[in-house]
N, C-alpha and C. Protein backbone atom coordinates (compact mmCIF):
# COMPACT_ATOMS: atom_id res chain seq x y z
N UNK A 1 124.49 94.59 63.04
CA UNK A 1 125.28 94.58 64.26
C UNK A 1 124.47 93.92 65.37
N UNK A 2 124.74 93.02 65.95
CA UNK A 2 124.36 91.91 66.96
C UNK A 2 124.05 93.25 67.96
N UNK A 3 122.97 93.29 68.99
CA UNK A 3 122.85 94.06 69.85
C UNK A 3 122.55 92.96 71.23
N UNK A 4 123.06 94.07 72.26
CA UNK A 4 122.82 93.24 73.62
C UNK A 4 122.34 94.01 74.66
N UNK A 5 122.24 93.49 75.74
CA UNK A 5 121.29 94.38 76.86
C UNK A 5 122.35 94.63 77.95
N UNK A 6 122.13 96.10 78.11
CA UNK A 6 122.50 97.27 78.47
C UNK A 6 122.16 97.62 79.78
N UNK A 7 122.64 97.70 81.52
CA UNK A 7 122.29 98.26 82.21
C UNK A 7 123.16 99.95 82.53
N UNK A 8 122.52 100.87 82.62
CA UNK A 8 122.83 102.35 82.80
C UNK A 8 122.56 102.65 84.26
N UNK A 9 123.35 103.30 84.89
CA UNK A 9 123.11 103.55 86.19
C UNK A 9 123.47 104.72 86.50
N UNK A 10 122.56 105.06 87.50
CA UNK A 10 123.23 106.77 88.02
C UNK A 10 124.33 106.07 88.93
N UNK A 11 124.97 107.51 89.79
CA UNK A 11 125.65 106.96 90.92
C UNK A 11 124.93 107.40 92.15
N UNK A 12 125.13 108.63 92.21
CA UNK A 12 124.67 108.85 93.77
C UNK A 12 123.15 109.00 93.86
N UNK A 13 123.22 107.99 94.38
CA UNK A 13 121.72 107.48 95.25
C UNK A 13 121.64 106.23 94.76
N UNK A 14 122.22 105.49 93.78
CA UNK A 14 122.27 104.26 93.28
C UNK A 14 123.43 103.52 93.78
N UNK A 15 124.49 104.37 93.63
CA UNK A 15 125.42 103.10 93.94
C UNK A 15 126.18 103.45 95.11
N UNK A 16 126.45 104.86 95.35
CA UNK A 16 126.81 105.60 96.84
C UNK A 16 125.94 106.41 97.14
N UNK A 17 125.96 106.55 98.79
CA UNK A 17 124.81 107.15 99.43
C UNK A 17 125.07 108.64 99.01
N UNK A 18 123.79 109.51 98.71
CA UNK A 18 124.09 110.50 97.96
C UNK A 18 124.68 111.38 98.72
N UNK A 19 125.29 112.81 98.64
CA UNK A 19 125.24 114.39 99.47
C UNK A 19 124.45 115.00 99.76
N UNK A 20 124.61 115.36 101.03
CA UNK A 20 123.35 116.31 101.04
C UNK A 20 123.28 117.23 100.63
N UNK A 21 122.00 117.87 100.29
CA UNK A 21 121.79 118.82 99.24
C UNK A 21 122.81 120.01 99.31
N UNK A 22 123.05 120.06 97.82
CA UNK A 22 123.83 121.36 97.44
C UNK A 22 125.23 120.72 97.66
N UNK A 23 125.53 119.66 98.25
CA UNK A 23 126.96 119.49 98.14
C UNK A 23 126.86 118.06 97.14
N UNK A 24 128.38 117.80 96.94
CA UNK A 24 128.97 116.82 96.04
C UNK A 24 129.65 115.50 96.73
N UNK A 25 129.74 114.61 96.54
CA UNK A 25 130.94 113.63 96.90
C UNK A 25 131.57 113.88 96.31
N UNK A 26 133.05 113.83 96.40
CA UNK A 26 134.85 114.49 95.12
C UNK A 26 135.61 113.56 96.09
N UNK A 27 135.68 113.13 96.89
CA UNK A 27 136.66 112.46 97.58
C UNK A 27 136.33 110.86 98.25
N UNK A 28 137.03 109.97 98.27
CA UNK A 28 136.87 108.21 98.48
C UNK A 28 136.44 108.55 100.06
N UNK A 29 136.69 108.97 101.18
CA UNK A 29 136.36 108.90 102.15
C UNK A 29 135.02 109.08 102.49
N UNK A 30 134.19 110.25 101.35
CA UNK A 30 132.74 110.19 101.15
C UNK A 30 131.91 109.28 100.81
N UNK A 31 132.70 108.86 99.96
CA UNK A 31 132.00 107.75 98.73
C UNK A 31 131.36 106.18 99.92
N UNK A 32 130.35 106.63 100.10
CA UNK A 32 129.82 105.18 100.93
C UNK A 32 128.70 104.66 100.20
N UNK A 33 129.23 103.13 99.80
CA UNK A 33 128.52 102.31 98.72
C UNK A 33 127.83 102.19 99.89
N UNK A 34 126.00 101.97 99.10
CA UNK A 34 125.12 101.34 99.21
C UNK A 34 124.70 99.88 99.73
N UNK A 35 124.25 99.41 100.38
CA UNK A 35 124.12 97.91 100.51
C UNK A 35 123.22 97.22 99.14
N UNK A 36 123.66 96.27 98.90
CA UNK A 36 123.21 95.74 98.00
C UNK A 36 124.11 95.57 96.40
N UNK A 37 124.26 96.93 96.49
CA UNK A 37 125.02 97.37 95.04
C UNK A 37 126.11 96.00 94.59
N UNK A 38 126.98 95.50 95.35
CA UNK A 38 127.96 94.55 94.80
C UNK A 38 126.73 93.31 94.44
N UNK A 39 126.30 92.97 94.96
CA UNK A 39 125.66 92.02 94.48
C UNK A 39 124.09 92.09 93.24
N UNK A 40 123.79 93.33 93.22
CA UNK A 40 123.59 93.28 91.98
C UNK A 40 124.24 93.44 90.91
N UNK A 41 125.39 93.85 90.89
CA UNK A 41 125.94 94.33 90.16
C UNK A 41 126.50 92.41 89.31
N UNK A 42 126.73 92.33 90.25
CA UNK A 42 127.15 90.71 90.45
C UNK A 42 126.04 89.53 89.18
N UNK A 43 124.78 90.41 89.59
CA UNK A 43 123.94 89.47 89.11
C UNK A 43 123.40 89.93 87.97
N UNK A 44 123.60 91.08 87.23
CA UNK A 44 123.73 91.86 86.47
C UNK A 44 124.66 91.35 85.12
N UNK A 45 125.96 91.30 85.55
CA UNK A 45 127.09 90.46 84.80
C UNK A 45 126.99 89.27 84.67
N UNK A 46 126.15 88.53 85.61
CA UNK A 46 125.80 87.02 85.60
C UNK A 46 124.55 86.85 84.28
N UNK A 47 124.00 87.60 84.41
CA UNK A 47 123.22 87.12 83.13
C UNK A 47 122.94 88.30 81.71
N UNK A 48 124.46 88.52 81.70
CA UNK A 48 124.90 89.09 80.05
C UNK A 48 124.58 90.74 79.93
N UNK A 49 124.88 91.26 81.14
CA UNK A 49 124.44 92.77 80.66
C UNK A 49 125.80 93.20 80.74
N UNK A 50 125.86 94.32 80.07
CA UNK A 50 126.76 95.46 79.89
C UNK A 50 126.49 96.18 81.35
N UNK A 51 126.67 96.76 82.22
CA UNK A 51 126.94 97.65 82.99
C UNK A 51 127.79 99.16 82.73
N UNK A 52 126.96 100.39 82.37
CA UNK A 52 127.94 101.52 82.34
C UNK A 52 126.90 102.36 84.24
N UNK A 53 127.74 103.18 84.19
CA UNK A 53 127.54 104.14 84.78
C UNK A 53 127.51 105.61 84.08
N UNK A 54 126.51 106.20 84.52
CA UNK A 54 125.98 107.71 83.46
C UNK A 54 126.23 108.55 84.40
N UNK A 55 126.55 109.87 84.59
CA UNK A 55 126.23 110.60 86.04
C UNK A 55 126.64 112.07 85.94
N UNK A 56 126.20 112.77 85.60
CA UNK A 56 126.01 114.31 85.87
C UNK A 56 127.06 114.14 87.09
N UNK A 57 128.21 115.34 86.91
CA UNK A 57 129.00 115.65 88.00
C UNK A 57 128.79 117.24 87.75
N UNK A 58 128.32 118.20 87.68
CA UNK A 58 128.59 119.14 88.36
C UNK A 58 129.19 120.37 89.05
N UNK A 59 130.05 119.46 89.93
CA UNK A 59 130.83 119.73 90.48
C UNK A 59 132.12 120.50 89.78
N UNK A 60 132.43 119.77 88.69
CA UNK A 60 133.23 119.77 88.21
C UNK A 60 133.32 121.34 87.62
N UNK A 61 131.92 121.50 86.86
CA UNK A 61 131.83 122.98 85.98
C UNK A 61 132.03 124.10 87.34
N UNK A 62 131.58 123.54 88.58
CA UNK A 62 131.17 124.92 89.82
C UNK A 62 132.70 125.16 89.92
N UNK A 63 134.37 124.16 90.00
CA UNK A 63 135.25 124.33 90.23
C UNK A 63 135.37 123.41 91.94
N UNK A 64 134.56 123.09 92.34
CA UNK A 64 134.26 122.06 93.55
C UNK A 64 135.36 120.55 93.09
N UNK A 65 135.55 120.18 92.31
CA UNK A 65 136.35 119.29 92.17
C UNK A 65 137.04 119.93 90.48
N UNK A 66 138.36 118.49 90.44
CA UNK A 66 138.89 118.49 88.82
C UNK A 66 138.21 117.49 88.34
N UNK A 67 138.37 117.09 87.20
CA UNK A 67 137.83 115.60 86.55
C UNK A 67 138.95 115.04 87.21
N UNK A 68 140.44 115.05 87.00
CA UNK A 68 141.23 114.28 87.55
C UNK A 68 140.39 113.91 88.79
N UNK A 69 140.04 114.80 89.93
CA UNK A 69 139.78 114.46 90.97
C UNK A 69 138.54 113.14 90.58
N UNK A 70 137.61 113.25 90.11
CA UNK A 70 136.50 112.82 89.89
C UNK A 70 137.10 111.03 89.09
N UNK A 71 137.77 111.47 88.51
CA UNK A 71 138.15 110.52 88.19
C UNK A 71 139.27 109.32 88.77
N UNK A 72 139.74 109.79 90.20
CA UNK A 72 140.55 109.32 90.57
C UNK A 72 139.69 108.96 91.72
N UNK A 73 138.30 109.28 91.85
CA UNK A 73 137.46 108.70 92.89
C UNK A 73 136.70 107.21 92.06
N UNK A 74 136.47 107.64 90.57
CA UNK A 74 136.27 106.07 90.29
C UNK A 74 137.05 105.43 89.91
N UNK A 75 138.12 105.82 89.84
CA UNK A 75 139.11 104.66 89.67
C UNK A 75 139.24 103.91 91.06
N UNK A 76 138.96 104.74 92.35
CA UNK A 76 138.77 103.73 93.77
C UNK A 76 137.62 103.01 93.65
N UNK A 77 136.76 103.34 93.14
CA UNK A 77 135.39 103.08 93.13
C UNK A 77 135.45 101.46 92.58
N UNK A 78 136.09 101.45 90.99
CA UNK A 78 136.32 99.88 90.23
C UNK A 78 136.73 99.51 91.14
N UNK A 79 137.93 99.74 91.62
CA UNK A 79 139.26 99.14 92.62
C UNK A 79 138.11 98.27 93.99
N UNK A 80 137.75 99.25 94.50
CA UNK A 80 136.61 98.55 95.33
C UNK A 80 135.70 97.58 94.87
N UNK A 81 135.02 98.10 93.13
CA UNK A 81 134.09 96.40 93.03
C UNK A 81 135.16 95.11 93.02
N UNK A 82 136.05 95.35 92.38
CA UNK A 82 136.90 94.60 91.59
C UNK A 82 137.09 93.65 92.94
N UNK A 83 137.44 94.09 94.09
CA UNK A 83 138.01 93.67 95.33
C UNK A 83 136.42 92.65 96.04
N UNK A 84 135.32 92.81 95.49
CA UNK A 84 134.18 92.59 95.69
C UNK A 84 133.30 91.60 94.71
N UNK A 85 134.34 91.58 93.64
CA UNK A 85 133.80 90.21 92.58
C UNK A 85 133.45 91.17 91.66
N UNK A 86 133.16 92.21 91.80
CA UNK A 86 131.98 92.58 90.66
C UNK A 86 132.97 93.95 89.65
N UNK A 87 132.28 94.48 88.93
CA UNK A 87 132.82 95.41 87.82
C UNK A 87 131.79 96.39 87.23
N UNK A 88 132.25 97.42 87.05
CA UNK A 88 131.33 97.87 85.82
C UNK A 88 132.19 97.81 84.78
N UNK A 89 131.22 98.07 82.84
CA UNK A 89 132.05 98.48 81.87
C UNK A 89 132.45 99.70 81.30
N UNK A 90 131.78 100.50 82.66
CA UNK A 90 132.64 101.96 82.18
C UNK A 90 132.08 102.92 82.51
N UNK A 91 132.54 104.14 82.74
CA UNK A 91 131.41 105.39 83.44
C UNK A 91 132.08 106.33 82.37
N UNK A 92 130.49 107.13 82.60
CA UNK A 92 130.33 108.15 81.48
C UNK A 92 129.65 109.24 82.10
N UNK A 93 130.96 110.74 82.09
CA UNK A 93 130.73 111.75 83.32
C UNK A 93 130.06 112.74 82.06
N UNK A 94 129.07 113.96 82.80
CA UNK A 94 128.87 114.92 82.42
C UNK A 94 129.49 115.97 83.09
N UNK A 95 130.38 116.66 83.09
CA UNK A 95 131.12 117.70 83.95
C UNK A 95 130.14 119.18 83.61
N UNK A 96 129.33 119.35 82.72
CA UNK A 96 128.83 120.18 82.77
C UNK A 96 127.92 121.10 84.12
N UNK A 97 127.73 122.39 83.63
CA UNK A 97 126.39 122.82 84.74
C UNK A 97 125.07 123.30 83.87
N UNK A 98 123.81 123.40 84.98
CA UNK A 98 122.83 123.11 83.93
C UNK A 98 122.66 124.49 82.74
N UNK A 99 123.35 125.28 82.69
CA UNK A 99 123.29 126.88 81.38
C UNK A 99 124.61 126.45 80.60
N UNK A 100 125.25 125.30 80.89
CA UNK A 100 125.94 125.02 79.86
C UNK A 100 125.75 124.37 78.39
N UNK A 101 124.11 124.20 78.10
CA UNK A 101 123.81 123.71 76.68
C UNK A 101 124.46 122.73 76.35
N UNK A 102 124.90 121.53 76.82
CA UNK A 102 125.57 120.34 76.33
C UNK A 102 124.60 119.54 76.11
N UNK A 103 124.83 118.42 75.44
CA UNK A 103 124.13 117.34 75.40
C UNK A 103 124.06 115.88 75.93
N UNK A 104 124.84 116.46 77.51
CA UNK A 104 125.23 114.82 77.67
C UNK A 104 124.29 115.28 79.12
N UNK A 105 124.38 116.35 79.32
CA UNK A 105 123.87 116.33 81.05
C UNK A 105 122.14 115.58 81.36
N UNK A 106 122.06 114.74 81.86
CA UNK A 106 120.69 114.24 81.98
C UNK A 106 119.88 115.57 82.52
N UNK A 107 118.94 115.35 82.09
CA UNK A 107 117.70 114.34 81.22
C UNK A 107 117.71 113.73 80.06
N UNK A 108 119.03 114.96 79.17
CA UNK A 108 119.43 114.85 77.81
C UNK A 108 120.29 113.02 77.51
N UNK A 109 119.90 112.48 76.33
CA UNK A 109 120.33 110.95 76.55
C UNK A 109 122.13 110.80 76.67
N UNK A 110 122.80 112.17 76.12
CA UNK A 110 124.00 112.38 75.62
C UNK A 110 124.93 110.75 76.22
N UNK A 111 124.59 110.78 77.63
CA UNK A 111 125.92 110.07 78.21
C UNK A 111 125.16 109.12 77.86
N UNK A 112 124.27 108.21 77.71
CA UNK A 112 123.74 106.65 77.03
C UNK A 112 124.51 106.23 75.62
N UNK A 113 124.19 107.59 75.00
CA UNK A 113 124.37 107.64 73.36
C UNK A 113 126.25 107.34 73.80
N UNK A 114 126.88 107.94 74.42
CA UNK A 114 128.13 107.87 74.12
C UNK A 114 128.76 106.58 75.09
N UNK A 115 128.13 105.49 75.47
CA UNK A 115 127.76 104.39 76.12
C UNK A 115 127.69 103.35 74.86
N UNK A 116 126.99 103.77 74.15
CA UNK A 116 126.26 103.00 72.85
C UNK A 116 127.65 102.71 72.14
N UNK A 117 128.12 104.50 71.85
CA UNK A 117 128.74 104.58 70.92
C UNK A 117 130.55 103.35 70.83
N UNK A 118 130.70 104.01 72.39
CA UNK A 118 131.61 102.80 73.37
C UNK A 118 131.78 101.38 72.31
N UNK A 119 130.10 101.00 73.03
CA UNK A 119 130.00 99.44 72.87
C UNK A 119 130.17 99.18 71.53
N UNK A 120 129.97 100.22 70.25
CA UNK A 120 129.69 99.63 68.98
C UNK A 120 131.52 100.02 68.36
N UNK A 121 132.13 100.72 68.67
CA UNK A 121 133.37 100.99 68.35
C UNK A 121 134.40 100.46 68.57
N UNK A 122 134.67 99.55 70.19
CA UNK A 122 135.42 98.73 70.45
C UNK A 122 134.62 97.59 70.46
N UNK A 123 133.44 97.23 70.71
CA UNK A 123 133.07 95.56 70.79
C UNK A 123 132.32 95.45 69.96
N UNK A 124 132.06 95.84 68.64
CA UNK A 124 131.00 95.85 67.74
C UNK A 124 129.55 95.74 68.09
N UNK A 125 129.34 95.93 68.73
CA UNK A 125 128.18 95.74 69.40
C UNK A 125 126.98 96.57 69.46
N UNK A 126 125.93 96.62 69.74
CA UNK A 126 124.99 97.88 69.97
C UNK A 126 123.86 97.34 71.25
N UNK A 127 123.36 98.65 71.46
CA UNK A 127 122.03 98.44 72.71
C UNK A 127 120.67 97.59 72.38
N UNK A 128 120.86 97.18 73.33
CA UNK A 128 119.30 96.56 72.70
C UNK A 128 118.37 97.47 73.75
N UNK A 129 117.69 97.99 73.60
CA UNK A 129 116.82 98.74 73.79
C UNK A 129 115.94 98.36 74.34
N UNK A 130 115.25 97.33 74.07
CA UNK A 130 113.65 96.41 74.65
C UNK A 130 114.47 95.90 75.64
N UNK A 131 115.66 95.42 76.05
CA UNK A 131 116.12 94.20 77.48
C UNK A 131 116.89 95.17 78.01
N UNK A 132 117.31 96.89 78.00
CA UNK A 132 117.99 97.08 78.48
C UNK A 132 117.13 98.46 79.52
N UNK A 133 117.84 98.60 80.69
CA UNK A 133 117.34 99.77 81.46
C UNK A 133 118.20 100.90 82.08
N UNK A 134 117.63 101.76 82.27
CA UNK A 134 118.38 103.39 83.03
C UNK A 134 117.58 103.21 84.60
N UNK A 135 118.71 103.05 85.25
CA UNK A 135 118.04 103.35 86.59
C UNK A 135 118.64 104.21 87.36
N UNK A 136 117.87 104.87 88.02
CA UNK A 136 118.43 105.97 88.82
C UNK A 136 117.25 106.26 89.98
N UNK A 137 117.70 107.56 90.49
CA UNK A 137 117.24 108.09 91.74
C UNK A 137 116.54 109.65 92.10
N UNK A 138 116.42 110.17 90.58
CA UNK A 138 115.83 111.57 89.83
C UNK A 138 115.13 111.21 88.89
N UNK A 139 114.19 111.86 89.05
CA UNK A 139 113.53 112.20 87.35
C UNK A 139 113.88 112.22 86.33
N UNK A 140 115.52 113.32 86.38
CA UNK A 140 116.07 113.27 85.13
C UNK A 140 116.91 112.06 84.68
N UNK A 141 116.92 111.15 86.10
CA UNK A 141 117.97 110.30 85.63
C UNK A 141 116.39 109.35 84.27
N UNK A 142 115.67 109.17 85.56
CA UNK A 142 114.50 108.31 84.26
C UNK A 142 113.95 108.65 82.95
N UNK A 143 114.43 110.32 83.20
CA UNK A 143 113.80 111.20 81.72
C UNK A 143 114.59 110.58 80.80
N UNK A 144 116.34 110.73 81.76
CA UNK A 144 117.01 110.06 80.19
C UNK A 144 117.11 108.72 79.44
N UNK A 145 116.42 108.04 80.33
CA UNK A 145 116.55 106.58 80.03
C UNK A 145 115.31 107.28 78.89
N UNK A 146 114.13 107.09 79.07
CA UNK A 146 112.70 107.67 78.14
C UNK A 146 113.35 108.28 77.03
N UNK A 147 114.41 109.59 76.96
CA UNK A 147 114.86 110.14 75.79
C UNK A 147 115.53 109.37 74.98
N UNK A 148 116.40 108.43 75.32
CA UNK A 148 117.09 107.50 74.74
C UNK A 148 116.42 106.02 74.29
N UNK A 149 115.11 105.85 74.98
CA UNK A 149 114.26 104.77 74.14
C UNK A 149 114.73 103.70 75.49
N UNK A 150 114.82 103.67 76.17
CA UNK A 150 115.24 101.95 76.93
C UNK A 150 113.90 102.38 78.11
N UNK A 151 114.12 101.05 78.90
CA UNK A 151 113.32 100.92 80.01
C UNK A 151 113.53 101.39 81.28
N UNK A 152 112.94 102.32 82.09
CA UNK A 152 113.64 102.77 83.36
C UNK A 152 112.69 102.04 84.61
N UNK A 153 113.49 102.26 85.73
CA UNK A 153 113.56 102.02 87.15
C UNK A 153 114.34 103.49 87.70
N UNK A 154 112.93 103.40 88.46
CA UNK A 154 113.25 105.09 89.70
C UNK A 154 113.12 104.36 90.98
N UNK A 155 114.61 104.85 91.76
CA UNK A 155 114.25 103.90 92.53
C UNK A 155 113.92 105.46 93.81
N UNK A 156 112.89 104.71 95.05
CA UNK A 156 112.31 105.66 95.65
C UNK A 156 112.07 106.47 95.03
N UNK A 157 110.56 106.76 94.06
CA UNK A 157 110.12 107.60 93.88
C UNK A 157 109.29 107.42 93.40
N UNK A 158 108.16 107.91 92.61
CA UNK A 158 107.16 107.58 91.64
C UNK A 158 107.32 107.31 90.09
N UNK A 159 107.30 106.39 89.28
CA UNK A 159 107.46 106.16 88.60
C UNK A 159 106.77 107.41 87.29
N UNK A 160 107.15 107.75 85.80
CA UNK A 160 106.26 108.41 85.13
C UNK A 160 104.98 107.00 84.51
N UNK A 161 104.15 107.75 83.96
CA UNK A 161 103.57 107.19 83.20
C UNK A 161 103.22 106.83 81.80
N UNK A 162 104.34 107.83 81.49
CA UNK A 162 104.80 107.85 79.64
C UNK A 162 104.34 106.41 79.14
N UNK A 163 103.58 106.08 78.05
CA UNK A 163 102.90 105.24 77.12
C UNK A 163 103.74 104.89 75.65
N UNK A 164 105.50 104.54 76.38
CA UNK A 164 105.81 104.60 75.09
C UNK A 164 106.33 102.99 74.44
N UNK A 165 105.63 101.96 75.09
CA UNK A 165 106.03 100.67 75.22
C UNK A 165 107.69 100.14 75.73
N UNK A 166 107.53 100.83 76.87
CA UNK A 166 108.66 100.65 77.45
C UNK A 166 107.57 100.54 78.99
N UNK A 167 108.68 99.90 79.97
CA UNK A 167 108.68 99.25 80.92
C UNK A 167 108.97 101.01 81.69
N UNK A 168 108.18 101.25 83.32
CA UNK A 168 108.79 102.21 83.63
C UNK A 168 108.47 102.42 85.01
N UNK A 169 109.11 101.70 86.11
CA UNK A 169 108.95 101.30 87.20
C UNK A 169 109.74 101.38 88.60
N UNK A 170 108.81 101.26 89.69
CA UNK A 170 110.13 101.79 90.39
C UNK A 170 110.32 100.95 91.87
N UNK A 171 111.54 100.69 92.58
CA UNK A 171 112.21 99.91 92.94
C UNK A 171 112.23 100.49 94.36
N UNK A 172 113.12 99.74 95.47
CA UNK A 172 113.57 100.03 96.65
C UNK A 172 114.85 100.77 96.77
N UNK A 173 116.16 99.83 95.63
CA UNK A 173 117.54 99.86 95.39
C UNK A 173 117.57 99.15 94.33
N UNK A 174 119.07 99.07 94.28
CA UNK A 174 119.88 98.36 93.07
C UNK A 174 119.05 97.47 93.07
N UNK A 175 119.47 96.71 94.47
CA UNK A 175 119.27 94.90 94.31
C UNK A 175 117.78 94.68 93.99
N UNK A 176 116.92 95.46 94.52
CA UNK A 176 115.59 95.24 93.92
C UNK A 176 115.07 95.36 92.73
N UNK A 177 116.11 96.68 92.51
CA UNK A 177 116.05 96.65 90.80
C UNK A 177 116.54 95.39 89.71
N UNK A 178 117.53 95.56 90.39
CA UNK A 178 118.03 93.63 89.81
C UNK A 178 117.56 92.35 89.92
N UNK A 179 116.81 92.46 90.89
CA UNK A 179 115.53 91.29 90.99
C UNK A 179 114.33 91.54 90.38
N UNK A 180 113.99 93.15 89.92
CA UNK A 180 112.85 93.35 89.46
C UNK A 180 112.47 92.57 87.61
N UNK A 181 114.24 93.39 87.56
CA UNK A 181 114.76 93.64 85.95
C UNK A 181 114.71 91.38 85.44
N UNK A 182 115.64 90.87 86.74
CA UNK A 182 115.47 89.54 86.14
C UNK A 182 114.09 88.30 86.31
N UNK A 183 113.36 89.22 87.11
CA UNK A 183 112.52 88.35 87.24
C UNK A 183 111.22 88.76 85.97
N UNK A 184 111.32 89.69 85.15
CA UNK A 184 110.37 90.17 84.03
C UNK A 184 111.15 89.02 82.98
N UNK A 185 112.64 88.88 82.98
CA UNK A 185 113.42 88.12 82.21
C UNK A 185 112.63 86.75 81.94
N UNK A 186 112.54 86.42 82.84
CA UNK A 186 111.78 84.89 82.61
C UNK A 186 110.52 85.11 82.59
């Protein structure tokens, strides 16, 4: 199976400005994209990546939002890149909370793996692992990139130092991440 390179993204703190602590974004009037984000995203698709979105919601298990709800905030969310040139290929929610034992909630790789699974079921396709990265704005978002084998970007924060021949570095934002990610390219 032909494999290709894969960008994974959190959302909040990556692609909308996050909540403050202890609360959630659930509604479009919250949701305030980031500067930068359309145009990496832009440049991302320009040179052959997959784009998903990964993202622990939360919210959802506390009763703070529905998935409908959650889901009717990214469906504004596409609606907005779409209106902006750009796209992702798909978001992949964890509705869990953390004593719920699932396997998708980051750190755990669950939502990558079912990203993977996506790409190889409808586009035959699979991850490439060495060209592809998890970026986010937590630890756990970078743990899960590390559990799942790809390359991460933390952006504002300290990078780990795990020795596992992977790339594991950390950024300003998106767009820096997207300049970081294509300029290793060449």
């Amino acid at each position: 199976m032909k494999s290709i390179p894969v960008i994974f993204l959190d959302r909040d703190g990556v692609i909308n400005k996050p909540a403050k602590p202890h609360e959630y974004i659930t509604s479009w009037p919250d949701f305030v994209i980031l500067p930068g984000v359309y145009e990496a995203l832009r440049l991302f698709h320009d040179n052959g990546y997959k784009i998903f979105i990964a993202t622990n919601q939360r919210c959802i298990s506390r009763g703070l939002a529905s998935r409908e709800q959650i889901d009717a905030l990214h469906e504004r969310m596409t609606e907005d890149f779409a209106r902006n040139g750009c796209f992702v290929d798909g978001i992949f929610i964890c509705p869990h909370g953390y004593d719920d034992d699932c396997d998708c909630r980051k750190p755990k790789p669950g939502l990558l793996l079912q990203a993977q699974k996506w790409l190889e079921d409808s586009e035959g396709v699979t991850v490439d692992k060495t060209q592809s990265w998890m970026i986010g704005d937590s630890k756990s978002d970078e743990e899960a990139g590390i559990n799942y084998g790809v390359n991460t970007i933390l952006i504002g924060g300290e990078s780990s130092s795990v020795d596992d021949g992977m790339k594991h570095i950390t950024a300003n934002n998106i767009l820096d991440s997207a300049v970081k990610i294509l300029e290793g390219r060449n």
